[in-house]
PDB file of N, CA and C in Angstrom:
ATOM      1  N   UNK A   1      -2.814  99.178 150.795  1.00  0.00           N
ATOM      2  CA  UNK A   1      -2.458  98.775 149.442  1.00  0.00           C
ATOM      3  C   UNK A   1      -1.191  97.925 149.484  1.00  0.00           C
ATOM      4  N   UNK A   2      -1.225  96.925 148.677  1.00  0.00           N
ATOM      5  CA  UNK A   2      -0.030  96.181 149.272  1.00  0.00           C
ATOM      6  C   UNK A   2       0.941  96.137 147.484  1.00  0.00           C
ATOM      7  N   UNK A   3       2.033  96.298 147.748  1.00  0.00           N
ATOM      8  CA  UNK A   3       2.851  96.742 146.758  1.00  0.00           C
ATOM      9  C   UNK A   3       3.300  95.132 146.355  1.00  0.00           C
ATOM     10  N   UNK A   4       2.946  94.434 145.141  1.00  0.00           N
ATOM     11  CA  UNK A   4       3.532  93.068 144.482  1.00  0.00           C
ATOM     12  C   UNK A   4       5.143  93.391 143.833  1.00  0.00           C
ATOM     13  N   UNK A   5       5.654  92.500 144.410  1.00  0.00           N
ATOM     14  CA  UNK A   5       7.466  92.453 144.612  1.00  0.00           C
ATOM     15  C   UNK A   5       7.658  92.723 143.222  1.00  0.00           C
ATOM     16  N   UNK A   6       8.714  92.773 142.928  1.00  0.00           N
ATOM     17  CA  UNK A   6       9.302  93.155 141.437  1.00  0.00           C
ATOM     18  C   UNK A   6      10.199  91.624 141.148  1.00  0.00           C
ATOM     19  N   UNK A   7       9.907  91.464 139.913  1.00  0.00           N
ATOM     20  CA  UNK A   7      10.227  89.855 139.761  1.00  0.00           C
ATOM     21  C   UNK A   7      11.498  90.034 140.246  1.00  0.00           C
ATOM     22  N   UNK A   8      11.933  88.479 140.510  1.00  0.00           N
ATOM     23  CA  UNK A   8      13.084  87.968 140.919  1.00  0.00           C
ATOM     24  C   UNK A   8      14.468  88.227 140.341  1.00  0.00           C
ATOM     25  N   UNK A   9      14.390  88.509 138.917  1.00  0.00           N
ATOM     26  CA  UNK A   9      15.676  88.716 138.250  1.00  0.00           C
ATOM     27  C   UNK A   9      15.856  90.085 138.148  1.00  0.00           C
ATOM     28  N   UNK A  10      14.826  90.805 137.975  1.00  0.00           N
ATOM     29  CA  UNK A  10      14.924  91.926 137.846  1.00  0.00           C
ATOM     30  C   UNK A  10      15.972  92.956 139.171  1.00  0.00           C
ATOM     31  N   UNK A  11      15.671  92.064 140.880  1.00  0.00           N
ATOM     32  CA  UNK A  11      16.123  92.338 141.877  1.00  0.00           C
ATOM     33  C   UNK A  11      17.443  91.620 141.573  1.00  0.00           C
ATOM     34  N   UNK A  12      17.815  90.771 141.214  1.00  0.00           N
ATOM     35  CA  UNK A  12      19.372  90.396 140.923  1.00  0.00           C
ATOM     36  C   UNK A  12      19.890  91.418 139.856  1.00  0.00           C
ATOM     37  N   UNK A  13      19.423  91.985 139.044  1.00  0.00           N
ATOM     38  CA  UNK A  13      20.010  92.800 138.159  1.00  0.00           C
ATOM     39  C   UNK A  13      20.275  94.054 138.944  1.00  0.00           C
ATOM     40  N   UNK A  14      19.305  94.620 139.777  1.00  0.00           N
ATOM     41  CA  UNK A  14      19.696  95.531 140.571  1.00  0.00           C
ATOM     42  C   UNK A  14      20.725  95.657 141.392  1.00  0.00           C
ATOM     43  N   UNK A  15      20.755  94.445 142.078  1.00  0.00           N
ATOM     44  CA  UNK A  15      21.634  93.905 143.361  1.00  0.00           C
ATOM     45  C   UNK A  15      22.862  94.079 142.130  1.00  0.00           C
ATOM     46  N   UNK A  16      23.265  93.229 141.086  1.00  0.00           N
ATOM     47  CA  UNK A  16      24.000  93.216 140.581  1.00  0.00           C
ATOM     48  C   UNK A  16      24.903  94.883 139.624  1.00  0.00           C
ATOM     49  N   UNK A  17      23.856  95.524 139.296  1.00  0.00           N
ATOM     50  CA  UNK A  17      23.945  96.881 139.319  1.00  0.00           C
ATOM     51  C   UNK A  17      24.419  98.073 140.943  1.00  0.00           C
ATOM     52  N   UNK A  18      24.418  97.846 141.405  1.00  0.00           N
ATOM     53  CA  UNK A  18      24.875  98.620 143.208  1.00  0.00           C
ATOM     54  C   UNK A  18      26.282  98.425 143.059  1.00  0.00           C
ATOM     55  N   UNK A  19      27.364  98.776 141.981  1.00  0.00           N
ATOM     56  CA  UNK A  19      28.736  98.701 142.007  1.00  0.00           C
ATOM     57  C   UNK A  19      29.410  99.600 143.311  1.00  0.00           C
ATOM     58  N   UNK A  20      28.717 100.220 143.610  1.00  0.00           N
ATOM     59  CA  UNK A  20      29.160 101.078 144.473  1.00  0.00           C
ATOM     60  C   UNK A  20      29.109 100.543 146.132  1.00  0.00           C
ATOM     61  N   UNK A  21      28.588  99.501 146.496  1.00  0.00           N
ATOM     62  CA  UNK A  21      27.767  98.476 147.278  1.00  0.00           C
ATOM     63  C   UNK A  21      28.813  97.398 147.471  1.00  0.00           C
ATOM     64  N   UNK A  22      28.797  96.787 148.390  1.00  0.00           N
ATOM     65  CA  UNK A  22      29.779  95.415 148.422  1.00  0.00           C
ATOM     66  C   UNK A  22      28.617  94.383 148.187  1.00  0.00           C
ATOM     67  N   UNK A  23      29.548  93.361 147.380  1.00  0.00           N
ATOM     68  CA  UNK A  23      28.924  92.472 146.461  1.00  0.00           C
ATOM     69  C   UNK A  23      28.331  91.598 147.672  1.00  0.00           C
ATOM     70  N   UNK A  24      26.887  90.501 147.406  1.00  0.00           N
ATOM     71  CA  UNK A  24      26.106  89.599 148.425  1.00  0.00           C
ATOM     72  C   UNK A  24      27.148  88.201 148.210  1.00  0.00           C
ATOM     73  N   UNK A  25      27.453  87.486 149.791  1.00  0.00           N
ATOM     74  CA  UNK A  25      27.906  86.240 149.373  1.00  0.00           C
ATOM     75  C   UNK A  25      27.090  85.337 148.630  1.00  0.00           C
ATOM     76  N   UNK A  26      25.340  85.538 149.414  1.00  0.00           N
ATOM     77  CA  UNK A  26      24.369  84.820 148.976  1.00  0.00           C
ATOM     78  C   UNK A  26      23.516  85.789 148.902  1.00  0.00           C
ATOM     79  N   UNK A  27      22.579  85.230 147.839  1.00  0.00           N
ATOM     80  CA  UNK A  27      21.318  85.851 147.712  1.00  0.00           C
ATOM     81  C   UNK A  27      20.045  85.115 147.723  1.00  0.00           C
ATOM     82  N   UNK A  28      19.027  85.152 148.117  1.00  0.00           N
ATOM     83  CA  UNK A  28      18.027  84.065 148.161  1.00  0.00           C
ATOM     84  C   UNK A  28      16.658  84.305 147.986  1.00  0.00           C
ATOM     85  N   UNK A  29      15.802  83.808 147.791  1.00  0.00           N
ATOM     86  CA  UNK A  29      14.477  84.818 147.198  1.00  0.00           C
ATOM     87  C   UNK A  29      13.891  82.681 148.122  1.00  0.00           C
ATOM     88  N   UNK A  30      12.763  84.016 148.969  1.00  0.00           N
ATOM     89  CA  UNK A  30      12.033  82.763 149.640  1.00  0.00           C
ATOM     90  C   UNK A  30      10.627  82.077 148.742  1.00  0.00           C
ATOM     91  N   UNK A  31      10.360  80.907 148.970  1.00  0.00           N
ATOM     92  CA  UNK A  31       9.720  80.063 147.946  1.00  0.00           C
ATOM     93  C   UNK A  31       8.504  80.236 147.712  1.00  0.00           C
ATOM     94  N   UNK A  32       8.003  80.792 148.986  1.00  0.00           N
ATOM     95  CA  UNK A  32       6.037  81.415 148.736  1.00  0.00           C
ATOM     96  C   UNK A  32       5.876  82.706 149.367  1.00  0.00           C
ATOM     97  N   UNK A  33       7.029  83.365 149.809  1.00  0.00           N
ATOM     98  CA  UNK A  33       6.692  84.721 150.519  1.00  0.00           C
ATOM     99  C   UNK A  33       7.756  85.783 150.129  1.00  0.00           C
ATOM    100  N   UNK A  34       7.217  86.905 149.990  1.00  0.00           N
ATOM    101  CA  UNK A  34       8.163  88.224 149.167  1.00  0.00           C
ATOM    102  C   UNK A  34       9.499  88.906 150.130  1.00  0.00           C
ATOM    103  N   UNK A  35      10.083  87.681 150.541  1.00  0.00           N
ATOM    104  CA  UNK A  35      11.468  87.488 151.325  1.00  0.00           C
ATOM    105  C   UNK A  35      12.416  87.528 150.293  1.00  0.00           C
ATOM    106  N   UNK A  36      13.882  88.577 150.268  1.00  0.00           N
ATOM    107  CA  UNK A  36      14.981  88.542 150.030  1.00  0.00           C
ATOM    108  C   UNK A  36      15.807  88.155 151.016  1.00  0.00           C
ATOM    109  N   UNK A  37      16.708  87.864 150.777  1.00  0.00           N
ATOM    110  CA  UNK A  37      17.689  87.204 151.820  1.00  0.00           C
ATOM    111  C   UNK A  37      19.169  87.948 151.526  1.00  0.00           C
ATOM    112  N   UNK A  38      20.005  88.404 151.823  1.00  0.00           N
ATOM    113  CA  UNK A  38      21.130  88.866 151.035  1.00  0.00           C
ATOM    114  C   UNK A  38      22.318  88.687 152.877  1.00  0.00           C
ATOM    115  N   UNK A  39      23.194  87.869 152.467  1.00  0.00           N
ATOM    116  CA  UNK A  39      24.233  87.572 153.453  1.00  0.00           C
ATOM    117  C   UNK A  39      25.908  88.197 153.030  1.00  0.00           C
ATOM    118  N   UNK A  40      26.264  89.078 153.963  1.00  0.00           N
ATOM    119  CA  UNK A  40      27.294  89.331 153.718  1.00  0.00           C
ATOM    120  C   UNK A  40      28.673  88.907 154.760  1.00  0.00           C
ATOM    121  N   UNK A  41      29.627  88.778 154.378  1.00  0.00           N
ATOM    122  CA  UNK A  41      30.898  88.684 155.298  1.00  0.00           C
ATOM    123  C   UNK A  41      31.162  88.927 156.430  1.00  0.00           C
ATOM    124  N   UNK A  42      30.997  89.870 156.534  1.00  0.00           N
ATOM    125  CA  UNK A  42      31.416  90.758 157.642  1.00  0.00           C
ATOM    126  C   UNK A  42      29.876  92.072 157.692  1.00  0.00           C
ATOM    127  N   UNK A  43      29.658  93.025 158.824  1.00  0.00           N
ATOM    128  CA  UNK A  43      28.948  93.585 159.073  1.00  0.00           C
ATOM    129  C   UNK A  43      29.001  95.098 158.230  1.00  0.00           C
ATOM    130  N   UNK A  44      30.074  95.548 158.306  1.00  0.00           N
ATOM    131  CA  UNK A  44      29.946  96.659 157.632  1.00  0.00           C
ATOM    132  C   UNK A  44      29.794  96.855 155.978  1.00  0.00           C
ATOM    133  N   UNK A  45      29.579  95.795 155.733  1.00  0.00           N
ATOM    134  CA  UNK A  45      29.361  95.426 153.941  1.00  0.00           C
ATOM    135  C   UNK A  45      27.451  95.265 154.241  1.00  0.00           C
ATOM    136  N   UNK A  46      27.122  94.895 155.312  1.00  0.00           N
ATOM    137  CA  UNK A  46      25.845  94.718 155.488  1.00  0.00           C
ATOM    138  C   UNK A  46      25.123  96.059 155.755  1.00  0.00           C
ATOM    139  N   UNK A  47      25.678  96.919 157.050  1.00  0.00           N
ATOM    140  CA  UNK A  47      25.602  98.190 157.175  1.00  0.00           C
ATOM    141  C   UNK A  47      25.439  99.085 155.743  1.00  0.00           C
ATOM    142  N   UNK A  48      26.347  98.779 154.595  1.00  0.00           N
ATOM    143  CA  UNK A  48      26.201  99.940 153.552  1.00  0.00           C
ATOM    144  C   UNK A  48      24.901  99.222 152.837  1.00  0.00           C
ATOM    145  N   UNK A  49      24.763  98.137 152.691  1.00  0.00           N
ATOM    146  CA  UNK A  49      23.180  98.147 152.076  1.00  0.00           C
ATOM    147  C   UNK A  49      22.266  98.515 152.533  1.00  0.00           C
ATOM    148  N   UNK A  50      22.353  98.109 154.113  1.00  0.00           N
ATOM    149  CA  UNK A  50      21.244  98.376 154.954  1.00  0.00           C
ATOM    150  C   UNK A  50      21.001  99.923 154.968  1.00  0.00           C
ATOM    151  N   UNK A  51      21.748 100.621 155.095  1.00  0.00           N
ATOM    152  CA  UNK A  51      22.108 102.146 154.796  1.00  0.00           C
ATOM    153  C   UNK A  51      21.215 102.496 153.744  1.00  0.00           C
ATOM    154  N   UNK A  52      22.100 102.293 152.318  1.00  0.00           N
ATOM    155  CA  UNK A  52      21.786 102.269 150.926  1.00  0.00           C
ATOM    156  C   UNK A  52      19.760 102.087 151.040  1.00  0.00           C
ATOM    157  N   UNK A  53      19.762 101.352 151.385  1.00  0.00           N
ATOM    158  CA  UNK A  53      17.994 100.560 151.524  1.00  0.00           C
ATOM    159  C   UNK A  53      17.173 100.903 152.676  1.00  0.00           C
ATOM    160  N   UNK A  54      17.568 102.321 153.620  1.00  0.00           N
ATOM    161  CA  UNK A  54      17.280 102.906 154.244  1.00  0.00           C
ATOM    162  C   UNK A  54      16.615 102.260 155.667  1.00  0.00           C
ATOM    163  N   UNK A  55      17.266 101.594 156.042  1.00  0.00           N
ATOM    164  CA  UNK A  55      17.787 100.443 157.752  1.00  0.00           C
ATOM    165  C   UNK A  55      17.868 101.069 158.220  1.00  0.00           C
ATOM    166  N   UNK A  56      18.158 100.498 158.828  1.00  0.00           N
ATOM    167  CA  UNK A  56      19.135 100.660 160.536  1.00  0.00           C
ATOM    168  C   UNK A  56      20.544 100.270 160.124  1.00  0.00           C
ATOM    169  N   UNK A  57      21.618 100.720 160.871  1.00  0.00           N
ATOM    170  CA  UNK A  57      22.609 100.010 160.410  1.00  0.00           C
ATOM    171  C   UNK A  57      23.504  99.823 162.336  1.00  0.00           C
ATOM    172  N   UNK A  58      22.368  99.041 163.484  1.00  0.00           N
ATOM    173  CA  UNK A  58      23.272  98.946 164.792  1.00  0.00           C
ATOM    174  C   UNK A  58      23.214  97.318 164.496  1.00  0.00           C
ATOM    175  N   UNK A  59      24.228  97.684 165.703  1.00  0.00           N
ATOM    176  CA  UNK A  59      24.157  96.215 165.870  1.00  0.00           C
ATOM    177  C   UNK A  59      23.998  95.642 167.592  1.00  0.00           C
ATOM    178  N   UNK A  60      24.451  94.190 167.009  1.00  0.00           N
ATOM    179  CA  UNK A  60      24.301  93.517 169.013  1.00  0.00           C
ATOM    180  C   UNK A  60      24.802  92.353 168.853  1.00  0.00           C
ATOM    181  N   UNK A  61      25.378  91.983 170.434  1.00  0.00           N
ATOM    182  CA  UNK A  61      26.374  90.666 170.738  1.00  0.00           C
ATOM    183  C   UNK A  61      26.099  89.947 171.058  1.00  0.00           C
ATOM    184  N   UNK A  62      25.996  88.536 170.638  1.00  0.00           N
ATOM    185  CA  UNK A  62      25.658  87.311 171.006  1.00  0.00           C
ATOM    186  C   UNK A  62      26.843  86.431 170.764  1.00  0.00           C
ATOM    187  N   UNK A  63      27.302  85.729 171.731  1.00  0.00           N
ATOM    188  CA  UNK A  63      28.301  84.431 172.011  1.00  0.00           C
ATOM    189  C   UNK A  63      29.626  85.234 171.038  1.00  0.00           C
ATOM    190  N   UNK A  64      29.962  86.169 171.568  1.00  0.00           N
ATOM    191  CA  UNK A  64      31.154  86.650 170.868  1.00  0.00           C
ATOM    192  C   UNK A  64      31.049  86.532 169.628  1.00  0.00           C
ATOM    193  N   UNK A  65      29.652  87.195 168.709  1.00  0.00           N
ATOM    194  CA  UNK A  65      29.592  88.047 167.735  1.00  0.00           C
ATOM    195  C   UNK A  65      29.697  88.774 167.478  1.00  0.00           C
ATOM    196  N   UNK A  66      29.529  89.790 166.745  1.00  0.00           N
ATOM    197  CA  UNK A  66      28.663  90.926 166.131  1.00  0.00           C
ATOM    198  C   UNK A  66      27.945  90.937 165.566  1.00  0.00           C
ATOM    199  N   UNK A  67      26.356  91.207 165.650  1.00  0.00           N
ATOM    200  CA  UNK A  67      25.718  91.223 164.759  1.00  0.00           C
ATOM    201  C   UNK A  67      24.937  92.212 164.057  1.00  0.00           C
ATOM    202  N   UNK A  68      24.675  92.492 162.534  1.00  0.00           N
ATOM    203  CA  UNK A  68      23.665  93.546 161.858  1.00  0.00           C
ATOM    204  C   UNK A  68      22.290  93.091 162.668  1.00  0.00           C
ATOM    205  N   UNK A  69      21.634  94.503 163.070  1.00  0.00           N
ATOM    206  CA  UNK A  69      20.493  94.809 162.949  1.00  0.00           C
ATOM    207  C   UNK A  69      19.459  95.779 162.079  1.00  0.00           C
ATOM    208  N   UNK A  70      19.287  95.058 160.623  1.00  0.00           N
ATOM    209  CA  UNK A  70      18.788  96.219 159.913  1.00  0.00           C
ATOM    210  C   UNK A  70      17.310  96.726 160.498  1.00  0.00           C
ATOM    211  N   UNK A  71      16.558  95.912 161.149  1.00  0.00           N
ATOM    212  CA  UNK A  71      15.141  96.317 161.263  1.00  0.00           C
ATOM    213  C   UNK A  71      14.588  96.096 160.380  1.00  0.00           C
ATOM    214  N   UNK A  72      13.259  96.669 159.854  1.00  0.00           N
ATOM    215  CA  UNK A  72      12.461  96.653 158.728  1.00  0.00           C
ATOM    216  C   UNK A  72      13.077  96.948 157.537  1.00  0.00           C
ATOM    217  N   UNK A  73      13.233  96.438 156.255  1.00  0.00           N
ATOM    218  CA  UNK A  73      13.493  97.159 155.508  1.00  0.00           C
ATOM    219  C   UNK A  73      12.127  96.649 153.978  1.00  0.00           C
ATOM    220  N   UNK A  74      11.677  97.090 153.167  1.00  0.00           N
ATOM    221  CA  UNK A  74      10.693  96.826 152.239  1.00  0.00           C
ATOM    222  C   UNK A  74      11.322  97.698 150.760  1.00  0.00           C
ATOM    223  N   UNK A  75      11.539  96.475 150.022  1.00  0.00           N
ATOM    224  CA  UNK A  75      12.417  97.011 148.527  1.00  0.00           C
ATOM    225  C   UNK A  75      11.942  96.033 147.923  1.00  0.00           C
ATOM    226  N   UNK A  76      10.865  97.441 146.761  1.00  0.00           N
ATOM    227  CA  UNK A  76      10.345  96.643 145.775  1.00  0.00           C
ATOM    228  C   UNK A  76       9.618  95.742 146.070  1.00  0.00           C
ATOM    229  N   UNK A  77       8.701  95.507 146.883  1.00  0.00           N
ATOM    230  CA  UNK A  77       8.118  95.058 147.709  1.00  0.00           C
ATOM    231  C   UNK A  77       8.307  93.870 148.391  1.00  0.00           C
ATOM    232  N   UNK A  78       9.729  93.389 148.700  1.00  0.00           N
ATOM    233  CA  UNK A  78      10.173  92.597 149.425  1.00  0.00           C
ATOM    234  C   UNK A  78      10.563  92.703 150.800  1.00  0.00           C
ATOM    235  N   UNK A  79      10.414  92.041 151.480  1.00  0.00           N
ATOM    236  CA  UNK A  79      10.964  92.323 152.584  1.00  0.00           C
ATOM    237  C   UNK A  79      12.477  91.474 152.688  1.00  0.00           C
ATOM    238  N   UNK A  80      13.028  92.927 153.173  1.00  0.00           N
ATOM    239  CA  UNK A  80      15.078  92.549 153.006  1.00  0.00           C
ATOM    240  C   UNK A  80      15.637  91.932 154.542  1.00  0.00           C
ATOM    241  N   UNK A  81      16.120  90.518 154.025  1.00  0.00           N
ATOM    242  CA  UNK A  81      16.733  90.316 155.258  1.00  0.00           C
ATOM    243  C   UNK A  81      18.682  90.447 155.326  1.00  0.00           C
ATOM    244  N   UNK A  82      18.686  91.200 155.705  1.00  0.00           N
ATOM    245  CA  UNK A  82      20.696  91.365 155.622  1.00  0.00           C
ATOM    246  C   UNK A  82      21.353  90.636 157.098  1.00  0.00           C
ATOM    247  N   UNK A  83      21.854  89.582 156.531  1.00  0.00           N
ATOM    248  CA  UNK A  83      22.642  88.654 157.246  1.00  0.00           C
ATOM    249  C   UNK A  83      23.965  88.610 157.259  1.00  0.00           C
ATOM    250  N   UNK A  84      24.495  89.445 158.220  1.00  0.00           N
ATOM    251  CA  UNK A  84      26.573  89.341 158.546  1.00  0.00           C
ATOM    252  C   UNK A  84      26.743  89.831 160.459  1.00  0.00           C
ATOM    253  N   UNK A  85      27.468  89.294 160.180  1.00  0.00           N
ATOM    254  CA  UNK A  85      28.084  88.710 161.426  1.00  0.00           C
ATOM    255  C   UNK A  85      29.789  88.935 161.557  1.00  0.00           C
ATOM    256  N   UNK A  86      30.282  89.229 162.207  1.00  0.00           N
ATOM    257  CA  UNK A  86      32.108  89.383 162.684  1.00  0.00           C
ATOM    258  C   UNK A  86      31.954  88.950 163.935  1.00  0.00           C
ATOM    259  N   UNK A  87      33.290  88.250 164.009  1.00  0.00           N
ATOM    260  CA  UNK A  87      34.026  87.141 165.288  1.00  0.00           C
ATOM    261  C   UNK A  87      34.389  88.861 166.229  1.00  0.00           C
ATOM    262  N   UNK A  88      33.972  88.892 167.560  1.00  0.00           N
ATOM    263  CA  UNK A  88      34.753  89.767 168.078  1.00  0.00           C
ATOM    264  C   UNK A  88      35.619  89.181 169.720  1.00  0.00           C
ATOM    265  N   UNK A  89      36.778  89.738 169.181  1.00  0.00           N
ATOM    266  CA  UNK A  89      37.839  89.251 170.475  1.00  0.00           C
ATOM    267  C   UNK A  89      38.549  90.343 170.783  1.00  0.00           C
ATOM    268  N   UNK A  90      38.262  89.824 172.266  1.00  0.00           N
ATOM    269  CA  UNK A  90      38.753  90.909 173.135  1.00  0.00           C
ATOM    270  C   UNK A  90      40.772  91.901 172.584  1.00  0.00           C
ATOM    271  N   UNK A  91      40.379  92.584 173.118  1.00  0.00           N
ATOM    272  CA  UNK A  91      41.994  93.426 172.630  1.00  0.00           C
ATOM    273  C   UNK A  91      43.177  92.786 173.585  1.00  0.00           C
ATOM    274  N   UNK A  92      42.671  92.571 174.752  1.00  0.00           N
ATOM    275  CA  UNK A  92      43.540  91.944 175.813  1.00  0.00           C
ATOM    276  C   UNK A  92      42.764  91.232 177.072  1.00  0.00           C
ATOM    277  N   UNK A  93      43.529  90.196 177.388  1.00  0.00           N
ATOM    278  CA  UNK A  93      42.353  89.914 178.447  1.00  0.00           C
ATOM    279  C   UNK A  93      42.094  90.568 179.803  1.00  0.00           C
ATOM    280  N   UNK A  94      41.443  90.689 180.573  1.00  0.00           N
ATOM    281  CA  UNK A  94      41.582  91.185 181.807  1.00  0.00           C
ATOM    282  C   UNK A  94      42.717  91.256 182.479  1.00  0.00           C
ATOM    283  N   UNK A  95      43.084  92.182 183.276  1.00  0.00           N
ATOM    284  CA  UNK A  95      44.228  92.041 184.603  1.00  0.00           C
ATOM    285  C   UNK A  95      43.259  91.250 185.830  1.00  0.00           C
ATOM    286  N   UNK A  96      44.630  90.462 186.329  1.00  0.00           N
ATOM    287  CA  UNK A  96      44.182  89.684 187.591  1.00  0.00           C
ATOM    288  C   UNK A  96      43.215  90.502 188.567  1.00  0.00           C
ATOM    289  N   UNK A  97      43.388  91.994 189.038  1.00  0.00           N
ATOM    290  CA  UNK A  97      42.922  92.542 190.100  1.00  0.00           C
ATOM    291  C   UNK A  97      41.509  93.181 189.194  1.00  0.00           C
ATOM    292  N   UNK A  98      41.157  93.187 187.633  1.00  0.00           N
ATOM    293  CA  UNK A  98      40.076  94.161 187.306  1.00  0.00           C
ATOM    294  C   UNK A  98      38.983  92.376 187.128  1.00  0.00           C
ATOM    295  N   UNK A  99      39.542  91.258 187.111  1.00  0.00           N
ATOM    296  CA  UNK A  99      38.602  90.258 186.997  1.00  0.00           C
ATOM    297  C   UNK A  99      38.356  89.606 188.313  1.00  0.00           C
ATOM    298  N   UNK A 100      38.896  89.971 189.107  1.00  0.00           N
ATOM    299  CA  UNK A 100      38.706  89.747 190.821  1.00  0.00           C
ATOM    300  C   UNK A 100      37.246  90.709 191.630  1.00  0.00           C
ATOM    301  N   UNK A 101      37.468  91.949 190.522  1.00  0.00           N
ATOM    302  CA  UNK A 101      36.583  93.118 190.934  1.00  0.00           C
ATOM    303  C   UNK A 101      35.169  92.531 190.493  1.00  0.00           C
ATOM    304  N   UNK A 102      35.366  92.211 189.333  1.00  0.00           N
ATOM    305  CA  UNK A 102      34.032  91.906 188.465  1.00  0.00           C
ATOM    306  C   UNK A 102      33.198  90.829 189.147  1.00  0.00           C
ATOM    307  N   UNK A 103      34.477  89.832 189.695  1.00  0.00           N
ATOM    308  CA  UNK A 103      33.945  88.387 190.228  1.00  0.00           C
ATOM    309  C   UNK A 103      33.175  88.898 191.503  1.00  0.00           C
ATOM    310  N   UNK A 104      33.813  89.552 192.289  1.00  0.00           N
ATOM    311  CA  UNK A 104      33.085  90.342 193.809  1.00  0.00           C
ATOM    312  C   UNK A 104      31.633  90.797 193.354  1.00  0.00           C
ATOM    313  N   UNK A 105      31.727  91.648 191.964  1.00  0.00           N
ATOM    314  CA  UNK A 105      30.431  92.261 192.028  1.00  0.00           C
ATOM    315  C   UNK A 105      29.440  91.714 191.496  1.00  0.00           C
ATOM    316  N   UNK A 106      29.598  90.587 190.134  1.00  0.00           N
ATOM    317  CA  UNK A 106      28.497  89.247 190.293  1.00  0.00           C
ATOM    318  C   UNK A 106      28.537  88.557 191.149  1.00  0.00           C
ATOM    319  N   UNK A 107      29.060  88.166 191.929  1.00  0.00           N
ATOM    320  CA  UNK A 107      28.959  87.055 193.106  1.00  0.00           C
ATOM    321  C   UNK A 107      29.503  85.364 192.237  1.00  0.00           C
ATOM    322  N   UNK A 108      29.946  85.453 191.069  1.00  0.00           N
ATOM    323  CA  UNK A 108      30.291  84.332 190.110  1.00  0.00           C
ATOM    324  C   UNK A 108      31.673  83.931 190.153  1.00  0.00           C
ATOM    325  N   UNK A 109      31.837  82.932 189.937  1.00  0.00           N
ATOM    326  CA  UNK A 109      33.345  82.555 189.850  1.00  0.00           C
ATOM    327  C   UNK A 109      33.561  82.010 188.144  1.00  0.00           C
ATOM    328  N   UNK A 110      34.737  82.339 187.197  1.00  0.00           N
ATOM    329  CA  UNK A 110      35.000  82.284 186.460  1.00  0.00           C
ATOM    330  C   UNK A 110      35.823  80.897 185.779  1.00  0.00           C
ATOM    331  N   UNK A 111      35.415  80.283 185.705  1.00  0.00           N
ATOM    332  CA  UNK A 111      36.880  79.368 185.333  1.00  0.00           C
ATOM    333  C   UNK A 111      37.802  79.824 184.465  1.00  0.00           C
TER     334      UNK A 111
END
């Protein structure tokens, strides 16, 4: 049985109702398919919807990101895409003798 989305405004009134929720930078409703789009700042504003809308809330690193992985999520018969991302940098950089170790054990040299 396939569940027909709940109109478009009606999901902005909701979205807009979740005071308790950190607000979407963007929101986007796709043009022929029952896609939400909702992009947030940072990850853990993404995490509480994804939460809230019963996700996943891990994540994973690409090119010194962070990124949300909600997984599946289906609201109101849309399918939710939650988009945030955080810059992550290191706390300190390596010591000379623990990036010498690393270099030995890939066989790589670092510039």
């Amino acid at each position: 049985m396939t569940t027909q989305p709940t109109e478009p405004r009606v999901m902005l009134a909701l979205i807009a109702l979740a005071t308790d929720l950190p607000v979407p930078g963007d929101i986007r409703f796709h043009p022929t398919k029952p896609i939400l789009s909702l992009t947030f700042e940072q990850v853990s504003d993404g995490q509480a919807w994804s939460q809230h809308l019963g996700g996943q809330t891990i994540t994973y690193m690409h090119s010194g990101r962070r990124f949300l992985d909600e997984g599946q999520i289906v609201w109101r018969g849309w399918r939710v895409q939650l988009h945030a991302s955080d810059e992550v940098r290191p706390d300190a950089p390596l010591s000379e003798d623990t990036a010498a170790r690393l270099t030995a054990l890939t066989g790589t040299v670092v510039a």
